[in-house]
PDB file of N, CA and C in Angstrom:
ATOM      1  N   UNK A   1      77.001  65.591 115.359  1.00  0.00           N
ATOM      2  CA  UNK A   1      76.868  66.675 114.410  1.00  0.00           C
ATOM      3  C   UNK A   1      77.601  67.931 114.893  1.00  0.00           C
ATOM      4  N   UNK A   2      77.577  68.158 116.126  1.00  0.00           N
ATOM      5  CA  UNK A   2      77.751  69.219 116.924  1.00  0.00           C
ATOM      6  C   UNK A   2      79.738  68.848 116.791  1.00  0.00           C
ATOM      7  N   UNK A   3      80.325  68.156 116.553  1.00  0.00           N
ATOM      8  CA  UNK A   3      81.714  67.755 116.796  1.00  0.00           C
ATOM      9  C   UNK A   3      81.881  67.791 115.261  1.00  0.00           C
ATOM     10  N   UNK A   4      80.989  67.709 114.573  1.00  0.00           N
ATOM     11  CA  UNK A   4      81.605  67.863 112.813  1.00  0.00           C
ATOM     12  C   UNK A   4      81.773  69.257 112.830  1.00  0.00           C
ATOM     13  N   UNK A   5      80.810  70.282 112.947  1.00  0.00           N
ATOM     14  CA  UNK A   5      80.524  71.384 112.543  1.00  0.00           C
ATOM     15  C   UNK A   5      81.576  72.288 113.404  1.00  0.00           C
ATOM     16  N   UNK A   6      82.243  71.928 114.608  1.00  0.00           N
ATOM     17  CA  UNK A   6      83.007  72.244 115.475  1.00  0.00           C
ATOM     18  C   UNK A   6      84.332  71.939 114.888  1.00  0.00           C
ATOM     19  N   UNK A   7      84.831  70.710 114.224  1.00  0.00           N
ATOM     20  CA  UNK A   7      86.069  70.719 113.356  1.00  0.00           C
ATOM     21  C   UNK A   7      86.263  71.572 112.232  1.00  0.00           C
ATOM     22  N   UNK A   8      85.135  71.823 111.679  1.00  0.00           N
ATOM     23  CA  UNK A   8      84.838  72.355 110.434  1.00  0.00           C
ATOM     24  C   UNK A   8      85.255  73.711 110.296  1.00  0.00           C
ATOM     25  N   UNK A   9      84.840  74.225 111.788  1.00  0.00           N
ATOM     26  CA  UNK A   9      84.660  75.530 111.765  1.00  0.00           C
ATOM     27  C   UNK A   9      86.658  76.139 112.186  1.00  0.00           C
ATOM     28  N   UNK A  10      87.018  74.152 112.955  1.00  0.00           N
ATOM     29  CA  UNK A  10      88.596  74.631 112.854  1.00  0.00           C
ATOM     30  C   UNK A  10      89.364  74.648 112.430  1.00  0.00           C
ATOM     31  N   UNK A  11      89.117  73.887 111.395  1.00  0.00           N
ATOM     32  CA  UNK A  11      90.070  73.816 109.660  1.00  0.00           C
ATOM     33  C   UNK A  11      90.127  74.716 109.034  1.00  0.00           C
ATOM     34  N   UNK A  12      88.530  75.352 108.657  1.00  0.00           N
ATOM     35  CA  UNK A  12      88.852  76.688 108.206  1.00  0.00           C
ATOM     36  C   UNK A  12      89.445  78.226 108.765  1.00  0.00           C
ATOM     37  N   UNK A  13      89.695  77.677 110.372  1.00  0.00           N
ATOM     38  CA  UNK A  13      89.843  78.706 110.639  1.00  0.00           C
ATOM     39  C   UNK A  13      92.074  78.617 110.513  1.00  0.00           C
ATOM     40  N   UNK A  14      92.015  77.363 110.202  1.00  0.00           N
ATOM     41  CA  UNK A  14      93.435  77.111 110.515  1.00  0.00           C
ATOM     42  C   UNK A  14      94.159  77.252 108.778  1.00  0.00           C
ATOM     43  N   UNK A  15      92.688  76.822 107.480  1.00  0.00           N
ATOM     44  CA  UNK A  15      93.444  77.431 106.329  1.00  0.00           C
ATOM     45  C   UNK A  15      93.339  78.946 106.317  1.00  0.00           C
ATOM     46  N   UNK A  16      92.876  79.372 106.745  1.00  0.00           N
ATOM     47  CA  UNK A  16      92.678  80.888 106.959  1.00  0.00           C
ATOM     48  C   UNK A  16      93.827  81.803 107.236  1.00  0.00           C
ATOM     49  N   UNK A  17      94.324  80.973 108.500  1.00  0.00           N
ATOM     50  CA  UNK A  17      95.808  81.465 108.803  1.00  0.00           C
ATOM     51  C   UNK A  17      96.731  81.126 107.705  1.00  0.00           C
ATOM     52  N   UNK A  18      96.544  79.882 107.012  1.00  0.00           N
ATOM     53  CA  UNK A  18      97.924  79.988 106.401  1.00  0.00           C
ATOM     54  C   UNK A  18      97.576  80.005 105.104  1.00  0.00           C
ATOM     55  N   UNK A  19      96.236  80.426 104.807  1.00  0.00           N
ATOM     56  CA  UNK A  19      96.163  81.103 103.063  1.00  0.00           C
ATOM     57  C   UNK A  19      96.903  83.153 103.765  1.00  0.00           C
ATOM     58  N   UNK A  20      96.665  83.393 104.680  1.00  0.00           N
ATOM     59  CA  UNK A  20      97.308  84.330 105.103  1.00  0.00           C
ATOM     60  C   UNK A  20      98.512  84.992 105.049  1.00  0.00           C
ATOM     61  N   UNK A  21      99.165  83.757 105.483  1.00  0.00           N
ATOM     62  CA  UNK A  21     100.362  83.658 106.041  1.00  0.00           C
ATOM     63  C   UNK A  21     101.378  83.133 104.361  1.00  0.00           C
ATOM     64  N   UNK A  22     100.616  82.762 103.334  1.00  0.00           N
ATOM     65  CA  UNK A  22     101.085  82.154 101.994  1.00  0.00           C
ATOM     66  C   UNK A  22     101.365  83.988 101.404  1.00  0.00           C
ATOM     67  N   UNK A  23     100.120  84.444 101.538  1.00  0.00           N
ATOM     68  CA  UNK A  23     100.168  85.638 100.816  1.00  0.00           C
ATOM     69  C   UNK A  23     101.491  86.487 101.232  1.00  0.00           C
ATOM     70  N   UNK A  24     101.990  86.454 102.335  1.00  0.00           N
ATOM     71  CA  UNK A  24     103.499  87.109 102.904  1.00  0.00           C
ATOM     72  C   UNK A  24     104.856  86.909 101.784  1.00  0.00           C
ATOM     73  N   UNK A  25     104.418  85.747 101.373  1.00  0.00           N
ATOM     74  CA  UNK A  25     105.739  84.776 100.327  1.00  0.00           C
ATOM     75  C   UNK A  25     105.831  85.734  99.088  1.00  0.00           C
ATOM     76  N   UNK A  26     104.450  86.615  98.542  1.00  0.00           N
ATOM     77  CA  UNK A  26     104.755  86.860  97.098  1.00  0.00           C
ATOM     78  C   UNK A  26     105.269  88.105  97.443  1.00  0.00           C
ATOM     79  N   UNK A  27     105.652  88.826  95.962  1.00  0.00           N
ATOM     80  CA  UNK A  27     106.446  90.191  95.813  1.00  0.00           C
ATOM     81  C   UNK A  27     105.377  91.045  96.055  1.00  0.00           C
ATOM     82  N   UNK A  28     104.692  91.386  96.829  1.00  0.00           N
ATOM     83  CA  UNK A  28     103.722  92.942  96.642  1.00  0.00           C
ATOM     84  C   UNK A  28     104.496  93.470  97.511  1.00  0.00           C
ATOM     85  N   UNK A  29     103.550  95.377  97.749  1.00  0.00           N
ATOM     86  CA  UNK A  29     103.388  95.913  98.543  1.00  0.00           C
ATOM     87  C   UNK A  29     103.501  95.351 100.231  1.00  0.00           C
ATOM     88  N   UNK A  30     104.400  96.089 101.183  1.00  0.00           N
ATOM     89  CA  UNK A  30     104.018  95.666 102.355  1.00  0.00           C
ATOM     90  C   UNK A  30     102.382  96.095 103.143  1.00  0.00           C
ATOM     91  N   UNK A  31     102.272  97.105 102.555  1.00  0.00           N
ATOM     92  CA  UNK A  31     100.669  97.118 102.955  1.00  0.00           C
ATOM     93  C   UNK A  31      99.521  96.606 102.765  1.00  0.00           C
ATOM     94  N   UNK A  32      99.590  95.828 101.164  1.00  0.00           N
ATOM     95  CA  UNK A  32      98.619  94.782 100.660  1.00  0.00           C
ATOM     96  C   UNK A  32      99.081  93.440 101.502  1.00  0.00           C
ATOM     97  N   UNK A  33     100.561  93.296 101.796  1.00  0.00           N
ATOM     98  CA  UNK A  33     100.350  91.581 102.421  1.00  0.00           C
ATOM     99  C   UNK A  33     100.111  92.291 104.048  1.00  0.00           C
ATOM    100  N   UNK A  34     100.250  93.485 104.725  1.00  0.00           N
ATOM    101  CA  UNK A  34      99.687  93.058 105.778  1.00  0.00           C
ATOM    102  C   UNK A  34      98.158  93.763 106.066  1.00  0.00           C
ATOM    103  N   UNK A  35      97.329  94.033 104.491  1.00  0.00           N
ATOM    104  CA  UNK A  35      95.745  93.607 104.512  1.00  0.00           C
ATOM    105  C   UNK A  35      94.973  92.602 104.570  1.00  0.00           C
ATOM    106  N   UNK A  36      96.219  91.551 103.649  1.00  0.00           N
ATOM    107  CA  UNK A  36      96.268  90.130 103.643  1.00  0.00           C
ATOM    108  C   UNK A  36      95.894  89.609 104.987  1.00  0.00           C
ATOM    109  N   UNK A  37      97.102  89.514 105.468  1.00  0.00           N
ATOM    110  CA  UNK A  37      97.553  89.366 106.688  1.00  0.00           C
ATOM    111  C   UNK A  37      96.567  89.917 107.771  1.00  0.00           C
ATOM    112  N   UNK A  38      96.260  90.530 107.930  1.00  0.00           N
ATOM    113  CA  UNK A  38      95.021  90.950 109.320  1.00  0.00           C
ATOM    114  C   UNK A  38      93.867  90.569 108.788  1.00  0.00           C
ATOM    115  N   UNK A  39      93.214  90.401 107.282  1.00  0.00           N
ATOM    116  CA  UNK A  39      91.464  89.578 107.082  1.00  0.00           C
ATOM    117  C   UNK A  39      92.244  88.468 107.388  1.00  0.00           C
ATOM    118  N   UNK A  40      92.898  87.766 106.785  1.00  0.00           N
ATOM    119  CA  UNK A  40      93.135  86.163 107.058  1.00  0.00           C
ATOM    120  C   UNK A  40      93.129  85.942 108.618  1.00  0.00           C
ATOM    121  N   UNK A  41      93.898  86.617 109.529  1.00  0.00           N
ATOM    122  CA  UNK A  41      94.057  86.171 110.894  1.00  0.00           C
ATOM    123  C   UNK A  41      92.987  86.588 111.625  1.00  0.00           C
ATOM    124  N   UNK A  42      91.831  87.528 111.632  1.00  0.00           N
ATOM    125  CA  UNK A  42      90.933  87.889 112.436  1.00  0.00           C
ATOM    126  C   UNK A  42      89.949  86.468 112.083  1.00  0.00           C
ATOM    127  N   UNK A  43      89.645  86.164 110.122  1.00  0.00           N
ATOM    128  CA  UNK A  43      88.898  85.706 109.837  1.00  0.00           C
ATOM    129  C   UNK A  43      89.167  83.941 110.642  1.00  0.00           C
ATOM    130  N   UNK A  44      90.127  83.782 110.529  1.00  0.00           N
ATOM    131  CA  UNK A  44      90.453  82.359 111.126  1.00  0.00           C
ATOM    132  C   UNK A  44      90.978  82.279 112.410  1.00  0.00           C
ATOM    133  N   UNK A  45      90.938  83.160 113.441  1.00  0.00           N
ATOM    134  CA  UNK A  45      90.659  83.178 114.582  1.00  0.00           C
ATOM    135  C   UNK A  45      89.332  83.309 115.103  1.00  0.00           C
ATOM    136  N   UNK A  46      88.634  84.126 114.308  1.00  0.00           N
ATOM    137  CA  UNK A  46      87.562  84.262 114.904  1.00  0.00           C
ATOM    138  C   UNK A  46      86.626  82.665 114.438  1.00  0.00           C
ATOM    139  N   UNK A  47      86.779  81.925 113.442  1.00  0.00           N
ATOM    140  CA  UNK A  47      86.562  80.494 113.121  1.00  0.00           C
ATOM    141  C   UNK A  47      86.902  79.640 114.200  1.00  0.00           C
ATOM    142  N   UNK A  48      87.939  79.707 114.700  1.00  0.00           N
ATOM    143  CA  UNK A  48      88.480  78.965 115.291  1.00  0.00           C
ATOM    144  C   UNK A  48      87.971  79.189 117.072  1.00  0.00           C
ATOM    145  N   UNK A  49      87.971  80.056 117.605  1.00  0.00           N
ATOM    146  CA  UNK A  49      87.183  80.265 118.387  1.00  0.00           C
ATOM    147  C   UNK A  49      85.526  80.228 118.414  1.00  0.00           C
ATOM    148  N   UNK A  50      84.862  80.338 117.531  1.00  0.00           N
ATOM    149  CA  UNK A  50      83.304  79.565 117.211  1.00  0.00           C
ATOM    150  C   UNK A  50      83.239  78.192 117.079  1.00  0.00           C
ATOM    151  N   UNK A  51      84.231  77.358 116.462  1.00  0.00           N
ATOM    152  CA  UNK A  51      84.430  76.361 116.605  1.00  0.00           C
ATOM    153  C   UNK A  51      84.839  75.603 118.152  1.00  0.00           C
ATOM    154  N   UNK A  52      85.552  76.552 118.890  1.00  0.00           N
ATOM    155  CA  UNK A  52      85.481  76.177 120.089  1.00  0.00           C
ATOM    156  C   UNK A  52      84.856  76.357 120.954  1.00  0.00           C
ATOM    157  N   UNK A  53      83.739  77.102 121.131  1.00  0.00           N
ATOM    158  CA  UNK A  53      82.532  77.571 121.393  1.00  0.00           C
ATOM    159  C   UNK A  53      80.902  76.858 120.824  1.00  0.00           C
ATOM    160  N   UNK A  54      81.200  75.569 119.907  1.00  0.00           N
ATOM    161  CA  UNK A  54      80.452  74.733 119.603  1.00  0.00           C
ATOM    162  C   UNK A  54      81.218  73.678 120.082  1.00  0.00           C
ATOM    163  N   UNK A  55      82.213  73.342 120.816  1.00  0.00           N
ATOM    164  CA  UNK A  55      82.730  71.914 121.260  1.00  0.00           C
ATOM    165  C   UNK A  55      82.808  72.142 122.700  1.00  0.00           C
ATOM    166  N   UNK A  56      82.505  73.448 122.978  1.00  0.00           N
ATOM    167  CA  UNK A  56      82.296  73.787 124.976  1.00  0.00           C
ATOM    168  C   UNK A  56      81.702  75.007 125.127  1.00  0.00           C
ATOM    169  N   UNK A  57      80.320  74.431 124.990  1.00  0.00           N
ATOM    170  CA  UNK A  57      78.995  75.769 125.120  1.00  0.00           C
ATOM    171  C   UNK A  57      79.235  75.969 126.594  1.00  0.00           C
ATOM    172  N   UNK A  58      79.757  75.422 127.670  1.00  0.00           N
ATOM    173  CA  UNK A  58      79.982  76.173 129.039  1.00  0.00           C
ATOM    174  C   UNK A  58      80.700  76.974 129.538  1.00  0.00           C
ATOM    175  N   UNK A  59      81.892  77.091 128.390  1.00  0.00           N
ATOM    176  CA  UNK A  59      82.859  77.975 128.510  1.00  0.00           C
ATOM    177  C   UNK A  59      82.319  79.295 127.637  1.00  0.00           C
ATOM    178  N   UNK A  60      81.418  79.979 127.461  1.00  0.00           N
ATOM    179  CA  UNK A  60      80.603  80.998 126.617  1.00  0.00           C
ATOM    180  C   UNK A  60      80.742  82.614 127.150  1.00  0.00           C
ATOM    181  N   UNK A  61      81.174  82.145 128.381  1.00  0.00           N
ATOM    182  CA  UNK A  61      81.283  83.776 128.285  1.00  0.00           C
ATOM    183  C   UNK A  61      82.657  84.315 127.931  1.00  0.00           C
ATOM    184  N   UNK A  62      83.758  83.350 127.970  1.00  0.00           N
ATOM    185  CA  UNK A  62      85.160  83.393 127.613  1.00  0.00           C
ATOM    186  C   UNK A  62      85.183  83.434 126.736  1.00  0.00           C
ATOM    187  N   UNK A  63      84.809  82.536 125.486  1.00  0.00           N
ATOM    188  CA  UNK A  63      84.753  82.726 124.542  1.00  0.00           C
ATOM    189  C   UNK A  63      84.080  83.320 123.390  1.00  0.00           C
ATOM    190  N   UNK A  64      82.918  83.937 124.047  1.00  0.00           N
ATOM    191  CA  UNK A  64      82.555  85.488 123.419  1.00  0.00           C
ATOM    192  C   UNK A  64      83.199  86.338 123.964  1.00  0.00           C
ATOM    193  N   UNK A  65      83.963  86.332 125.146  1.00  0.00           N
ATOM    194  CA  UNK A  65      84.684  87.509 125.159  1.00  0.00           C
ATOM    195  C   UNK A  65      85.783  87.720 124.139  1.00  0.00           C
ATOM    196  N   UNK A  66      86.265  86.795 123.769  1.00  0.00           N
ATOM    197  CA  UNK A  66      87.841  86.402 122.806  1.00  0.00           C
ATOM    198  C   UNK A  66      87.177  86.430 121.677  1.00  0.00           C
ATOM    199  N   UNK A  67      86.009  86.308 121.307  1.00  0.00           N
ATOM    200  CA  UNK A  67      85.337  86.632 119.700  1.00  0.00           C
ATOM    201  C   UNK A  67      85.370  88.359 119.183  1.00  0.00           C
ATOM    202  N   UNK A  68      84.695  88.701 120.571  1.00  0.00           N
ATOM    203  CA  UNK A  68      84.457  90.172 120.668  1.00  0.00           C
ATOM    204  C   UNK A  68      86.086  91.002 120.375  1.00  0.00           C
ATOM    205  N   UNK A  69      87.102  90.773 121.224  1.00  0.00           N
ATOM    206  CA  UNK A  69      88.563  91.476 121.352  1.00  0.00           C
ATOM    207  C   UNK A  69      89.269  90.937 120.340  1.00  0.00           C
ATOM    208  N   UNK A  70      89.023  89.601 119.445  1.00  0.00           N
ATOM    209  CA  UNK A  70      89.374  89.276 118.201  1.00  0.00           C
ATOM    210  C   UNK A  70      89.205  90.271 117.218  1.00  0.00           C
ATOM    211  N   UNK A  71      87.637  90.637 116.981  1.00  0.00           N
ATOM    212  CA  UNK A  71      87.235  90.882 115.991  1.00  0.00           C
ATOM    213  C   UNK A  71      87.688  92.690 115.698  1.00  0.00           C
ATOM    214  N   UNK A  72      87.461  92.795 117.643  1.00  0.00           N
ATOM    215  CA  UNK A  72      88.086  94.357 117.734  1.00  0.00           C
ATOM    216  C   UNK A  72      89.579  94.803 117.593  1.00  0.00           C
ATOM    217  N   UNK A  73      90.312  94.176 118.530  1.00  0.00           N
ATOM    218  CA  UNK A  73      91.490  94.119 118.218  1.00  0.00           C
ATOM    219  C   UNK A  73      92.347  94.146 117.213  1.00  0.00           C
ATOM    220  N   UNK A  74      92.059  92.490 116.548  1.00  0.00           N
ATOM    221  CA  UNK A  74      92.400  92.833 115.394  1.00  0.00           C
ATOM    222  C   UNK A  74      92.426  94.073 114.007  1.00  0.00           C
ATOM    223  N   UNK A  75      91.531  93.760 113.845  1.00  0.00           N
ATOM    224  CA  UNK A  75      91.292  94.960 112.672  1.00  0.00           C
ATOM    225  C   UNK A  75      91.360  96.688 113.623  1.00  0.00           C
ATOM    226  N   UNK A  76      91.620  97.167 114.964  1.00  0.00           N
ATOM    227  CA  UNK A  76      92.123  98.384 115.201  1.00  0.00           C
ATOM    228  C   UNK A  76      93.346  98.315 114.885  1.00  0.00           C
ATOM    229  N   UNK A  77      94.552  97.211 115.409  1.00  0.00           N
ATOM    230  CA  UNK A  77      95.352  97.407 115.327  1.00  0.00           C
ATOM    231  C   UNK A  77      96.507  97.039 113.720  1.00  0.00           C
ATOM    232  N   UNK A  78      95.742  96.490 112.985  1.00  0.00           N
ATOM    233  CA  UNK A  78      95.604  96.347 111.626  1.00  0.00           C
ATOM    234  C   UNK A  78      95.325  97.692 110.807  1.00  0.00           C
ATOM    235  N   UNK A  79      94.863  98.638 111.255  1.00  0.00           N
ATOM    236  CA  UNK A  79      94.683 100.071 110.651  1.00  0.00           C
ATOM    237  C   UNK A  79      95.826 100.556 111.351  1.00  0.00           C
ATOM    238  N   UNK A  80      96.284 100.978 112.704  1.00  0.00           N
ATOM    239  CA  UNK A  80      96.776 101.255 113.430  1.00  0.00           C
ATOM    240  C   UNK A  80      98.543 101.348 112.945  1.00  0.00           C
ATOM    241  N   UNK A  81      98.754 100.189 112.074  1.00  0.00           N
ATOM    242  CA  UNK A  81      99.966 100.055 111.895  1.00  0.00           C
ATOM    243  C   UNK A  81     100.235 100.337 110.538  1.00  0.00           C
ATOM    244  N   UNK A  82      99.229 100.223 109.378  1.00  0.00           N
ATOM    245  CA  UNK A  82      99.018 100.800 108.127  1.00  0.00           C
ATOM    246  C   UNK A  82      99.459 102.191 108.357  1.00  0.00           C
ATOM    247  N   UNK A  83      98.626 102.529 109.147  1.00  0.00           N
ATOM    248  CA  UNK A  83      98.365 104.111 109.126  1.00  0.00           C
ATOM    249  C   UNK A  83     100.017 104.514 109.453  1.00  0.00           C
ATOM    250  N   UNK A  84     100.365 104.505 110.975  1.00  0.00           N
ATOM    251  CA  UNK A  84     101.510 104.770 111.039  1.00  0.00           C
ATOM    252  C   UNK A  84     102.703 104.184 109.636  1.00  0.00           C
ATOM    253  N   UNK A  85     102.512 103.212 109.496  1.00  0.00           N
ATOM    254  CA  UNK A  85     103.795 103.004 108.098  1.00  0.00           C
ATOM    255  C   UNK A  85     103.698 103.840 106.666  1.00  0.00           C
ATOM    256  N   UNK A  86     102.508 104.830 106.775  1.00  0.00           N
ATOM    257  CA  UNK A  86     102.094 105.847 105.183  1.00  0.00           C
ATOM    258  C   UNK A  86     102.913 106.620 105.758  1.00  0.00           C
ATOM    259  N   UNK A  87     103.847 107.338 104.650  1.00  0.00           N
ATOM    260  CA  UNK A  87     104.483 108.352 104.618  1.00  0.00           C
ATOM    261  C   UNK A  87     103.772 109.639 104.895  1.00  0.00           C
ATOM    262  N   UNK A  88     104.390 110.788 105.343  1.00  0.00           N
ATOM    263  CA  UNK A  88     103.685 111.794 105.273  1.00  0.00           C
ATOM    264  C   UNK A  88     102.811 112.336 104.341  1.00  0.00           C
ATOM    265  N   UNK A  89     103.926 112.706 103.270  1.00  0.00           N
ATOM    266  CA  UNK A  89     103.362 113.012 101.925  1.00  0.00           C
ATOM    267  C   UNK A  89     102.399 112.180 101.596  1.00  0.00           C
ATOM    268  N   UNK A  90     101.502 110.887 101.860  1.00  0.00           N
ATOM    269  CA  UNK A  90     100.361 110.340 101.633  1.00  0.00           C
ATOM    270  C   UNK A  90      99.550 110.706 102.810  1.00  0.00           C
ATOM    271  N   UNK A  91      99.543 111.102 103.876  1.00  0.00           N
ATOM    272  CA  UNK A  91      98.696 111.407 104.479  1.00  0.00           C
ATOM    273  C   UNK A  91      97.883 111.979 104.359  1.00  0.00           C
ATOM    274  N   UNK A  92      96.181 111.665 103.877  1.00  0.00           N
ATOM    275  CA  UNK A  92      95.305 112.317 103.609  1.00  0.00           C
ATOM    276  C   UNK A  92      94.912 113.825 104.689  1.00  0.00           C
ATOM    277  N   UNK A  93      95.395 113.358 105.601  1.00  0.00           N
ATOM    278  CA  UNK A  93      94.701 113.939 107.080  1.00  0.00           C
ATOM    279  C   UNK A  93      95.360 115.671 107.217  1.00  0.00           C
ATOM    280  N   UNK A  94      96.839 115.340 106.675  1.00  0.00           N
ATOM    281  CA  UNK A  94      98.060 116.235 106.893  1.00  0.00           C
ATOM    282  C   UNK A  94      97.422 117.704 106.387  1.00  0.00           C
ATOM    283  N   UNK A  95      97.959 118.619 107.339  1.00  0.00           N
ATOM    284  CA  UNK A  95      97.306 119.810 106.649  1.00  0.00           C
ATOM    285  C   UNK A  95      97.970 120.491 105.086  1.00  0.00           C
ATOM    286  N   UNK A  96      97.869 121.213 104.286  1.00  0.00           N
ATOM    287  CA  UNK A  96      98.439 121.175 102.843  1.00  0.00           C
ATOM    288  C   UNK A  96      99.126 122.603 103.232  1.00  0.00           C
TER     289      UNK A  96
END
């Protein structure tokens, strides 16, 4: 059971990436595909690492560490690069 729920958790974490990675293909905004782009890859990394963390409960502190810097990482540096690519003139922050 423990080896189903452990594949399970790595399939989805692997359509995750590439329902992600699909959204890059259409015509939008570069900032909507890379919103796309950072839920899809945190969400299916961080799958994919729980999934590996149900197929080697001894390896647990590694792999809560890589859940934790996934979940952080990702999405800081996912704002991080939004932010820097807004023009000035959209900068909410900018003084008027």
């Amino acid at each position: 059971m423990i080896n189903f729920l452990s594949a399970f958790f790595i399939v989805v974490g692997l359509f995750f990436w590439f329902w992600g990675t699909k959204s890059l293909l259409k015509p939008r905004s570069l900032l909507l595909q890379l919103h796309y782009l950072s839920i899809s890859d945190t969400l299916g990394s961080l799958s994919i690492v729980f999934g590996l963390l149900l197929l080697r409960p001894k390896e647990w502190p590694l792999l809560l560490l890589a859940l934790i810097s996934i979940a952080l990482w990702n999405t800081l540096l996912s704002y991080v690069l939004a932010y820097c690519s807004t023009p000035p003139s959209l900068d909410h922050h900018a003084d008027p």
